[in-house]
PDB file of N, CA and C in Angstrom:
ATOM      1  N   UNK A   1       0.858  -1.178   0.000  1.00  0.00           N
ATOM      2  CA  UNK A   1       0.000   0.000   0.000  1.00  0.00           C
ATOM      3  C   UNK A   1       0.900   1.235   0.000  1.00  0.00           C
ATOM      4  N   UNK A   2       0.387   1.927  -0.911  1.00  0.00           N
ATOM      5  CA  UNK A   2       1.094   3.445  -1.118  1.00  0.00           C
ATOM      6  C   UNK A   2       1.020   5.007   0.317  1.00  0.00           C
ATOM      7  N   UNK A   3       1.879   5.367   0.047  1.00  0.00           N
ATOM      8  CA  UNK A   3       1.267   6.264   1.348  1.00  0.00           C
ATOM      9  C   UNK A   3       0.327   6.888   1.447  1.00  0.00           C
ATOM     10  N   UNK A   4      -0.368   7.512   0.272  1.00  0.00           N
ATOM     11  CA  UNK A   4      -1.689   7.933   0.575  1.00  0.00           C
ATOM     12  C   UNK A   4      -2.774   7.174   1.133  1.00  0.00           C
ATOM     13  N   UNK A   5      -2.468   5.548   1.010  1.00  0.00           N
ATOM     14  CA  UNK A   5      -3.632   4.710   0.933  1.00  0.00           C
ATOM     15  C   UNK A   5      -3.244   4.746   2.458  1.00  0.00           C
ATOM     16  N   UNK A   6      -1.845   4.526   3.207  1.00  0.00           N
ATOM     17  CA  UNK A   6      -1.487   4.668   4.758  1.00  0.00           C
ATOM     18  C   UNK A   6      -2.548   5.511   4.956  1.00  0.00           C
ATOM     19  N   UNK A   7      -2.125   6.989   4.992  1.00  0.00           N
ATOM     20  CA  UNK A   7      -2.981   7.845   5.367  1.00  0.00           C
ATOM     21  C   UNK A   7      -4.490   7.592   5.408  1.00  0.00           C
ATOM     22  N   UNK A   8      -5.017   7.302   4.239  1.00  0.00           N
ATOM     23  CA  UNK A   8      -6.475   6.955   4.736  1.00  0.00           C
ATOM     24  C   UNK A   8      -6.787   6.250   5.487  1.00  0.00           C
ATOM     25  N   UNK A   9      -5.906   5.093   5.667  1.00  0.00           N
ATOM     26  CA  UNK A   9      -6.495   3.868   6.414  1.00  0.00           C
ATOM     27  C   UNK A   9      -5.924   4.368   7.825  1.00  0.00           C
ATOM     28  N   UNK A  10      -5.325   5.510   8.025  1.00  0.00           N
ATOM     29  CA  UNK A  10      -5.303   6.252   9.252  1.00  0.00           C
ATOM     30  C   UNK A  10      -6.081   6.855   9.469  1.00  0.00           C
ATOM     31  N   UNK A  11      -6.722   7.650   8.815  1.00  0.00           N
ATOM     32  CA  UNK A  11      -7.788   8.583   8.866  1.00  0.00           C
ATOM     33  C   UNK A  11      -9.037   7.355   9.128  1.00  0.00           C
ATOM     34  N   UNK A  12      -9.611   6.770   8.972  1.00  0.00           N
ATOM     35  CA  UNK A  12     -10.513   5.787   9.186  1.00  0.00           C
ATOM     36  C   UNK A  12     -10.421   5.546  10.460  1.00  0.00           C
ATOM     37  N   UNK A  13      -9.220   4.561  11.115  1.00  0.00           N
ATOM     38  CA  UNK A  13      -8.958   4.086  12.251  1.00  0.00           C
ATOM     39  C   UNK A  13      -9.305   5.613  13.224  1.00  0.00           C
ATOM     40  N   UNK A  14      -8.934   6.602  12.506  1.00  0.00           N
ATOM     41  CA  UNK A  14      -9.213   7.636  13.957  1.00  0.00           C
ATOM     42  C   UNK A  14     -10.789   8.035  13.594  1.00  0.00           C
ATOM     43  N   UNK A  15     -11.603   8.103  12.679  1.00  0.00           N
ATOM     44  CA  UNK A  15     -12.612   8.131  12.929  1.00  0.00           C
ATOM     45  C   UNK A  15     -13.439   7.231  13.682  1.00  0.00           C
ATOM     46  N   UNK A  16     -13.101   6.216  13.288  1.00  0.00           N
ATOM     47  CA  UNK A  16     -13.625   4.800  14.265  1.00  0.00           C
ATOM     48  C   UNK A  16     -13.484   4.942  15.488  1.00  0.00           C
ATOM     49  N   UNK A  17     -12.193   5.145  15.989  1.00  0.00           N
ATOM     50  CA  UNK A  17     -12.037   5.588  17.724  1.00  0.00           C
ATOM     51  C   UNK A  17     -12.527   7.123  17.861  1.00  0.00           C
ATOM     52  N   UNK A  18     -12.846   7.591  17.395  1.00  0.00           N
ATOM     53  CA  UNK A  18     -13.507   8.822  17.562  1.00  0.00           C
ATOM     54  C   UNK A  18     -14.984   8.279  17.947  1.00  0.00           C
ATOM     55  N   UNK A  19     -15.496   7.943  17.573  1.00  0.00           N
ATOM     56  CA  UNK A  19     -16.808   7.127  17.296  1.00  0.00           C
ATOM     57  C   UNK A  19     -16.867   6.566  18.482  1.00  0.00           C
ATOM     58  N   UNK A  20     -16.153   5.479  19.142  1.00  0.00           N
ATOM     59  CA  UNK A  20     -16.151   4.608  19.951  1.00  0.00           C
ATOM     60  C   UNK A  20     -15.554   5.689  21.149  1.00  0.00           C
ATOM     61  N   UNK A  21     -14.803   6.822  21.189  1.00  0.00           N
ATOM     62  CA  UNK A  21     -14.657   7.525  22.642  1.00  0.00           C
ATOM     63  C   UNK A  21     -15.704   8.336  23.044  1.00  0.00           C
ATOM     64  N   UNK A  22     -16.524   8.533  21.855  1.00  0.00           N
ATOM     65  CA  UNK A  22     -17.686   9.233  22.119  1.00  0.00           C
ATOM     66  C   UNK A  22     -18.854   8.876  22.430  1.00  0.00           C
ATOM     67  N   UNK A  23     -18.741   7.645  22.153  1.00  0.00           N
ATOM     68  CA  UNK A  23     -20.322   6.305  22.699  1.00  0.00           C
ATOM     69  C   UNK A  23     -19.892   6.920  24.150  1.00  0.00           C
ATOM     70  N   UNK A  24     -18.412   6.250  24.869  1.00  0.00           N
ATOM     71  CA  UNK A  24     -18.260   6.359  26.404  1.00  0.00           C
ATOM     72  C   UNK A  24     -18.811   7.373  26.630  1.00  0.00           C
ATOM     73  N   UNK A  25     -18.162   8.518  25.956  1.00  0.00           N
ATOM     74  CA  UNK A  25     -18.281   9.734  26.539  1.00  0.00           C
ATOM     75  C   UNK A  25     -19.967  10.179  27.074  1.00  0.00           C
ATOM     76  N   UNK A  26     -20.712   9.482  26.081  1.00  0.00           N
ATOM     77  CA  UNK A  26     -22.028   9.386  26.345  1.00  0.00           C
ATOM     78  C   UNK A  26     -22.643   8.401  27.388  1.00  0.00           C
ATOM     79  N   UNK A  27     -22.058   7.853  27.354  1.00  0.00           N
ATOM     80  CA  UNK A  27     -22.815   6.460  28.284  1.00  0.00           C
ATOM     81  C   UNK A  27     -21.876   6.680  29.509  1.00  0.00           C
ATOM     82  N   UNK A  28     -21.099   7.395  29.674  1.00  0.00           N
ATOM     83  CA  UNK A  28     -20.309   7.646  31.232  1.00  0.00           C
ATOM     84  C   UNK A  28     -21.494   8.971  31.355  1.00  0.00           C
ATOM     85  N   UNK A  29     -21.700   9.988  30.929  1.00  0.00           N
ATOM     86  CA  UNK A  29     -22.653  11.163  31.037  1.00  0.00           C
ATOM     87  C   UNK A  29     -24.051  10.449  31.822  1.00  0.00           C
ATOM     88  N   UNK A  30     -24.690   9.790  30.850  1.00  0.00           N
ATOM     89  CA  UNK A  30     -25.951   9.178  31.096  1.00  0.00           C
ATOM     90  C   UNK A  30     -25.897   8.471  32.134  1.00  0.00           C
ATOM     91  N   UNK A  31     -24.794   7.970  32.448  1.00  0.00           N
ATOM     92  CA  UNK A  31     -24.648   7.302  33.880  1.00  0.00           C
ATOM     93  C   UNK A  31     -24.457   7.376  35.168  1.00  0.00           C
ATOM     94  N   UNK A  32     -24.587   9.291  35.071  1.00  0.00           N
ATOM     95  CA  UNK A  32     -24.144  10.310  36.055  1.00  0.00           C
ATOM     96  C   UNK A  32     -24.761  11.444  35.817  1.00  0.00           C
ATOM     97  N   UNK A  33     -23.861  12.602  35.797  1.00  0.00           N
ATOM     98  CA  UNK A  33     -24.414  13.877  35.545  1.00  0.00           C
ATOM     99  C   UNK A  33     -25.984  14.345  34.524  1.00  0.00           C
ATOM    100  N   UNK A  34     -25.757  13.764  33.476  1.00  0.00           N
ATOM    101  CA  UNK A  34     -26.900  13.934  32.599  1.00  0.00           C
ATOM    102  C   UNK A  34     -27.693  12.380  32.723  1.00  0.00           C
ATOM    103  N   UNK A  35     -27.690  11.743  34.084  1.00  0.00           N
ATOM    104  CA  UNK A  35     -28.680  10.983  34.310  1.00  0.00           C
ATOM    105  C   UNK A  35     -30.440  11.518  34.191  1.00  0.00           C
ATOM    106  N   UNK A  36     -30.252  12.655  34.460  1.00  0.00           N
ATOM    107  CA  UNK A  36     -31.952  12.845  34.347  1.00  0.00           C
ATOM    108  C   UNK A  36     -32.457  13.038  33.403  1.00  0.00           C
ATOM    109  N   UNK A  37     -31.537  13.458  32.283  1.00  0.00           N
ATOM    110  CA  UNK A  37     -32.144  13.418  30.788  1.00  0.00           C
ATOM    111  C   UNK A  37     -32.099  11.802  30.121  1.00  0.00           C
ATOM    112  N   UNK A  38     -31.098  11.186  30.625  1.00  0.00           N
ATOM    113  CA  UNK A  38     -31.569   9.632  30.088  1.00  0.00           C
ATOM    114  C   UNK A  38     -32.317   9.022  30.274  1.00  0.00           C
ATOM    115  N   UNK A  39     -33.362   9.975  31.673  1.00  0.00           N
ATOM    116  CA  UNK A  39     -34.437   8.885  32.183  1.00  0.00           C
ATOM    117  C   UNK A  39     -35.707   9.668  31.723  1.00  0.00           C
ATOM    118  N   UNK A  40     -35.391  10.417  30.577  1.00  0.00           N
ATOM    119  CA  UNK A  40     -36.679  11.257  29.674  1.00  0.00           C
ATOM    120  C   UNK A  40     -36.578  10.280  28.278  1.00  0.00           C
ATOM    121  N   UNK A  41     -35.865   9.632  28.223  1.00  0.00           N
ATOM    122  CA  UNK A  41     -35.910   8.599  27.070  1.00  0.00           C
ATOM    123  C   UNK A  41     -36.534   6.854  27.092  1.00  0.00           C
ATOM    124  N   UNK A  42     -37.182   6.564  26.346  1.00  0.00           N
ATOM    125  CA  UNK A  42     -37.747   5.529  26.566  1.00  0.00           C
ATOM    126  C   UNK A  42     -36.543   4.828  25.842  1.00  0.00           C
ATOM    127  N   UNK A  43     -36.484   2.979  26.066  1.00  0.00           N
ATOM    128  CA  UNK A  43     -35.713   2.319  25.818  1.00  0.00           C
ATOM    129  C   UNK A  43     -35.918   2.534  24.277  1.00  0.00           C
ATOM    130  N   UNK A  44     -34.393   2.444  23.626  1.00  0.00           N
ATOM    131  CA  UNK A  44     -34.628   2.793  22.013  1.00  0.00           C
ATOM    132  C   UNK A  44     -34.808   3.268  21.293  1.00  0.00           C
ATOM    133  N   UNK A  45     -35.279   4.860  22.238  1.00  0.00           N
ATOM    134  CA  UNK A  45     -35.138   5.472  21.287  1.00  0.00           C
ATOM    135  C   UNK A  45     -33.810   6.270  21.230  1.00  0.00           C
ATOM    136  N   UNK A  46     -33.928   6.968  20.211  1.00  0.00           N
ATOM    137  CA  UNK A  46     -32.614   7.911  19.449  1.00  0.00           C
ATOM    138  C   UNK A  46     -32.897   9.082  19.848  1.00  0.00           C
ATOM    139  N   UNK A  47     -31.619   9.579  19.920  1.00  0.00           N
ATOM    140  CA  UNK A  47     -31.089  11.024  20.315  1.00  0.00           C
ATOM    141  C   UNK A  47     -29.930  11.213  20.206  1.00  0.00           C
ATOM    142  N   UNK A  48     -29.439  12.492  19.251  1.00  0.00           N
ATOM    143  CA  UNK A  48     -28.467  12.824  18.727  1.00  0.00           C
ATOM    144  C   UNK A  48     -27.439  13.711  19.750  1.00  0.00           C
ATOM    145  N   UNK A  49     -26.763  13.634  19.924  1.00  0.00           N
ATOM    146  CA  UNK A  49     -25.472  14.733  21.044  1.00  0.00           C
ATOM    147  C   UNK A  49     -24.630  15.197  19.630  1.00  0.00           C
ATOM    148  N   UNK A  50     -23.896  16.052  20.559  1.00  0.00           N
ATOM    149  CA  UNK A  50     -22.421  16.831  19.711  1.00  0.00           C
ATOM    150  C   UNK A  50     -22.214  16.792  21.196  1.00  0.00           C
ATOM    151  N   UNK A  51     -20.652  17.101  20.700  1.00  0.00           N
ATOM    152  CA  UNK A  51     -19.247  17.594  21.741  1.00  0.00           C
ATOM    153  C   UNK A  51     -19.735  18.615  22.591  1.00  0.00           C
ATOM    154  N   UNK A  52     -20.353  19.380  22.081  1.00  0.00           N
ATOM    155  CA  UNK A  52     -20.451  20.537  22.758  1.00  0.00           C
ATOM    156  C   UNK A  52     -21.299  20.494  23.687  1.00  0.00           C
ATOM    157  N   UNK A  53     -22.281  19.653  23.737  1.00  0.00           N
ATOM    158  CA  UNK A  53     -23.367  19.227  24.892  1.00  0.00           C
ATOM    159  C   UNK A  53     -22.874  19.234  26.264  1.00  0.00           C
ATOM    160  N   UNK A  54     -21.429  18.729  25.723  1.00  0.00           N
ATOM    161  CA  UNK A  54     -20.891  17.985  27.112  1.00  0.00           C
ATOM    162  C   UNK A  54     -19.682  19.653  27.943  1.00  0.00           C
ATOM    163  N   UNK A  55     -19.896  20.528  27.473  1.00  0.00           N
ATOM    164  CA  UNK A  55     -18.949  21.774  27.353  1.00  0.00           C
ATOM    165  C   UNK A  55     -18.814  21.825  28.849  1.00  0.00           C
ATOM    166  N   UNK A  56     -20.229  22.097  29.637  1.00  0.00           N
ATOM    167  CA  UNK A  56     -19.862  22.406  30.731  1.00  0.00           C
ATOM    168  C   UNK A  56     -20.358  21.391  32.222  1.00  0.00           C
ATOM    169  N   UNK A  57     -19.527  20.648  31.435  1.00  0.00           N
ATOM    170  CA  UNK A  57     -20.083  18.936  32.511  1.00  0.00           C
ATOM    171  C   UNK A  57     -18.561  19.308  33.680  1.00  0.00           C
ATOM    172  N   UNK A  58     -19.320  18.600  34.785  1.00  0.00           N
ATOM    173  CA  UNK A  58     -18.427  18.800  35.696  1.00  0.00           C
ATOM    174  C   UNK A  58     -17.417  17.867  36.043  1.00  0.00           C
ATOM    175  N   UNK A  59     -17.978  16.620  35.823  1.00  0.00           N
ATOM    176  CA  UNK A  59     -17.570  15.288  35.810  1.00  0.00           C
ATOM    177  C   UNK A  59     -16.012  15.125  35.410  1.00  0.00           C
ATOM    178  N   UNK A  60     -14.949  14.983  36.273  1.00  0.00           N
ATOM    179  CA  UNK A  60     -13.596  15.194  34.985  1.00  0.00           C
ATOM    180  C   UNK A  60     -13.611  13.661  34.290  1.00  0.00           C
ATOM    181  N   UNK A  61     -14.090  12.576  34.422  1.00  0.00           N
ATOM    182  CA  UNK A  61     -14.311  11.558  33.396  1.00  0.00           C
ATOM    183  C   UNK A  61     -14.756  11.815  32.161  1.00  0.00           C
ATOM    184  N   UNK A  62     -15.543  13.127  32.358  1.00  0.00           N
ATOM    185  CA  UNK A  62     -16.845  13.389  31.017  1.00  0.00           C
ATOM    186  C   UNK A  62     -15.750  15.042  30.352  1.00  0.00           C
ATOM    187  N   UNK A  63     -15.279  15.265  30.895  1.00  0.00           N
ATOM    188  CA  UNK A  63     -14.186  16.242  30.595  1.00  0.00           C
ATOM    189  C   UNK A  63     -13.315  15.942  30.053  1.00  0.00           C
ATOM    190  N   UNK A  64     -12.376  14.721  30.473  1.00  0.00           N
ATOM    191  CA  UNK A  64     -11.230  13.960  29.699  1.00  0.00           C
ATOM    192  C   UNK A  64     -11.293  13.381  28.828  1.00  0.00           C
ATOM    193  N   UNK A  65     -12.766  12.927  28.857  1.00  0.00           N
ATOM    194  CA  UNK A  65     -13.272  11.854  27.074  1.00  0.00           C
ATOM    195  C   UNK A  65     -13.163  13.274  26.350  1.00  0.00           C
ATOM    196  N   UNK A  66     -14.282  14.009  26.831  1.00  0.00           N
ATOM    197  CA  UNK A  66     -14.190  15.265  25.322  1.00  0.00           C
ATOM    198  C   UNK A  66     -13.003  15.751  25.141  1.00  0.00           C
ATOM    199  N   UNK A  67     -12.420  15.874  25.795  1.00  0.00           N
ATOM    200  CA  UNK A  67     -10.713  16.669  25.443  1.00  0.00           C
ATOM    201  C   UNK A  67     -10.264  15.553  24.306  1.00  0.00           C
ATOM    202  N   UNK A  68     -10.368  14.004  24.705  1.00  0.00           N
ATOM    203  CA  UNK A  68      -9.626  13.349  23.564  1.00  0.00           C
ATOM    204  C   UNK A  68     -10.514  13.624  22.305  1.00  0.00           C
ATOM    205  N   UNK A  69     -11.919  13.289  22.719  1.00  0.00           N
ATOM    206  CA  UNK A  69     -12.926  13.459  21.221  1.00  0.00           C
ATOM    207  C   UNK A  69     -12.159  15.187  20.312  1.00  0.00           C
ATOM    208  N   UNK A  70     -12.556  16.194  21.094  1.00  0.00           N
ATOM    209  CA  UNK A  70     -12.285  17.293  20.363  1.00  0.00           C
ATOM    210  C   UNK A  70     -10.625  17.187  19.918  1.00  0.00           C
ATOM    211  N   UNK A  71      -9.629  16.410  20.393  1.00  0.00           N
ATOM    212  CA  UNK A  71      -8.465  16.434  19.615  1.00  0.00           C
ATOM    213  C   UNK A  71      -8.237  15.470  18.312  1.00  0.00           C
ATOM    214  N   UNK A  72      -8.960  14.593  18.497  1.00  0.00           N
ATOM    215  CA  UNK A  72      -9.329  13.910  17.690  1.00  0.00           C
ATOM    216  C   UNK A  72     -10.506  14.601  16.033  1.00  0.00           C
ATOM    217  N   UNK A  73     -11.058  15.160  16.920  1.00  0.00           N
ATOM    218  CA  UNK A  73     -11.581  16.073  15.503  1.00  0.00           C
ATOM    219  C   UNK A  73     -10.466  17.193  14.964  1.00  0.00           C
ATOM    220  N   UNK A  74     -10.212  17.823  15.765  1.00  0.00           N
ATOM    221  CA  UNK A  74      -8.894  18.340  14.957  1.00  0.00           C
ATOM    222  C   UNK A  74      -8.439  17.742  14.282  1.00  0.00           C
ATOM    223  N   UNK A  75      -7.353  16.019  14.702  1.00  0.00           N
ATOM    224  CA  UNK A  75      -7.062  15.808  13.894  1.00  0.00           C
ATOM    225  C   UNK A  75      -7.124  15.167  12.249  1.00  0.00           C
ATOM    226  N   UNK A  76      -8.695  15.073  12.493  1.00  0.00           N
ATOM    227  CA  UNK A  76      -9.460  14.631  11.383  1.00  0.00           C
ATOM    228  C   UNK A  76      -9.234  15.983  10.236  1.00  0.00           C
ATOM    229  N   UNK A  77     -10.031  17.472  10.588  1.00  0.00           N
ATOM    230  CA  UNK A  77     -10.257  18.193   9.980  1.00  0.00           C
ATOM    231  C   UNK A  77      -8.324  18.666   9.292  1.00  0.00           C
ATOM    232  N   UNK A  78      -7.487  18.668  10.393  1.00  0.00           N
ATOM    233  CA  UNK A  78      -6.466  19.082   9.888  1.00  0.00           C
ATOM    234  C   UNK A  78      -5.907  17.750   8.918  1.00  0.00           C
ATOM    235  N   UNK A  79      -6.174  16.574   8.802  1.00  0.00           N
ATOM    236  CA  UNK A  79      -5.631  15.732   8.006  1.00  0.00           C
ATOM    237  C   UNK A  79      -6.507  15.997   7.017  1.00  0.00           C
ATOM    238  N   UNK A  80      -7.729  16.325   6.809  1.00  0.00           N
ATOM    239  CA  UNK A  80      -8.428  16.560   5.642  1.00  0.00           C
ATOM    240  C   UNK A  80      -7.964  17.983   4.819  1.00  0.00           C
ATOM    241  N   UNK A  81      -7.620  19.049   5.373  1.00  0.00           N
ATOM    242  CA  UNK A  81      -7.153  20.024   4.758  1.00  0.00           C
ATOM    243  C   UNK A  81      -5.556  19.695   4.625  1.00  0.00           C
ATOM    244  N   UNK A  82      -4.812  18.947   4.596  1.00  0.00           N
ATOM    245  CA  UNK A  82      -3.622  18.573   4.205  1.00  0.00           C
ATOM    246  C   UNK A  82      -3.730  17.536   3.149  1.00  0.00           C
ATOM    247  N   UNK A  83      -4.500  16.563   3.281  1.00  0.00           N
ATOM    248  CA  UNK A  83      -4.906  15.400   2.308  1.00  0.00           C
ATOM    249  C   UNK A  83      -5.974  15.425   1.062  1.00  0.00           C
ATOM    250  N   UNK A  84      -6.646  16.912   1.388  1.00  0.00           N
ATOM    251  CA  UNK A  84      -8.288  16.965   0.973  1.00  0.00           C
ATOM    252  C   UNK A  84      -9.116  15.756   0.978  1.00  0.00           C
ATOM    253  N   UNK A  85     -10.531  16.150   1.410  1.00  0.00           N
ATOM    254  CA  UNK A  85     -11.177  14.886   0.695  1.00  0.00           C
ATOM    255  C   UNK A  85     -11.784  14.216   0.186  1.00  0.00           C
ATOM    256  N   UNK A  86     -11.313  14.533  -1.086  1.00  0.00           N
ATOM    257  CA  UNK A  86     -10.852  13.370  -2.267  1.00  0.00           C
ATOM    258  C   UNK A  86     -10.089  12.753  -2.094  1.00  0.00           C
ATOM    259  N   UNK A  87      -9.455  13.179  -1.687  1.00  0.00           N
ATOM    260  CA  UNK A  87      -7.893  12.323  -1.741  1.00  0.00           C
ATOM    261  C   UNK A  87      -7.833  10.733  -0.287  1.00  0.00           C
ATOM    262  N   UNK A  88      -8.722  11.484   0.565  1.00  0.00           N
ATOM    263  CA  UNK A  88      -9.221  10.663   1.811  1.00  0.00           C
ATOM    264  C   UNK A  88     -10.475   9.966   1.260  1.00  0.00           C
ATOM    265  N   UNK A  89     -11.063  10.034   0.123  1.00  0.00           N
ATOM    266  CA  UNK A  89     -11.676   9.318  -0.536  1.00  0.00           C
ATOM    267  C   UNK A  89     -13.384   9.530   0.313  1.00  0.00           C
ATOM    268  N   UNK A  90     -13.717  10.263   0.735  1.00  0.00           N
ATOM    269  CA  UNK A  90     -14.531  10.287   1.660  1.00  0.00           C
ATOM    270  C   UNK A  90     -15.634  11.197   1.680  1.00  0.00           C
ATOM    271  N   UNK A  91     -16.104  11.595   0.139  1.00  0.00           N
ATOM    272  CA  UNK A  91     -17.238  12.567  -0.274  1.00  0.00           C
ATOM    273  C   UNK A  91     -18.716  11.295   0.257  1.00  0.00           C
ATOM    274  N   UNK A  92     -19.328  12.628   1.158  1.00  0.00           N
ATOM    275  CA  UNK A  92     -20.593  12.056   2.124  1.00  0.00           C
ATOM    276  C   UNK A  92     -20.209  11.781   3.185  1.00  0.00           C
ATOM    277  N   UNK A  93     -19.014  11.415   3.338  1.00  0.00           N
ATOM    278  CA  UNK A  93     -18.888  11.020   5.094  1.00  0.00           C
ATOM    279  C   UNK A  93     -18.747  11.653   6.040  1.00  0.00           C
ATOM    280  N   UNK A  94     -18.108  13.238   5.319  1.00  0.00           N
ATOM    281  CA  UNK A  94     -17.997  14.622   6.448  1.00  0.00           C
ATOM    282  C   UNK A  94     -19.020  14.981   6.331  1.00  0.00           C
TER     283      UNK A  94
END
């Protein structure tokens, strides 16, 4: 595999753990601090978060996940403006 193809298949792997620090980040929340909004949800259903939900959580568990999530988007957006993407092959996925 060529280095661009490295790069993507880097860029993937950190979206994936992006993905997966941010489930925690949610399900440590719901399991504490923003317990009372999880218990406004019936089993199954859906509800969407962003990063920013979590801005002014007190929790430093729920503080330290977002610090990795938001560095982790950095380094998505800054590998995409170095790589573009096309080149990350990835029109629809941003």
């Amino acid at each position: 595999m060529n280095y661009q193809g490295k790069v993507k298949e880097a860029f993937e792997a950190l979206e994936n753990a992006k993905i997966q620090v941010f489930t925690a980040l949610i399900n440590v929340a719901m399991a504490s601090e923003f317990k009372d909004i999880n218990e406004l949800f019936d089993e199954g259903e859906l509800f969407s978060f962003r990063s920013s939900d979590f801005d002014h959580a007190s929790d430093p568990n729920i503080q330290s996940l977002q610090y990795v999530v938001k560095a982790m988007e950095i380094a998505e957006e800054e590998m995409i403006a170095w790589n573009g993407l096309n080149n990350l092959n990835l029109q629809g996925n941003e």
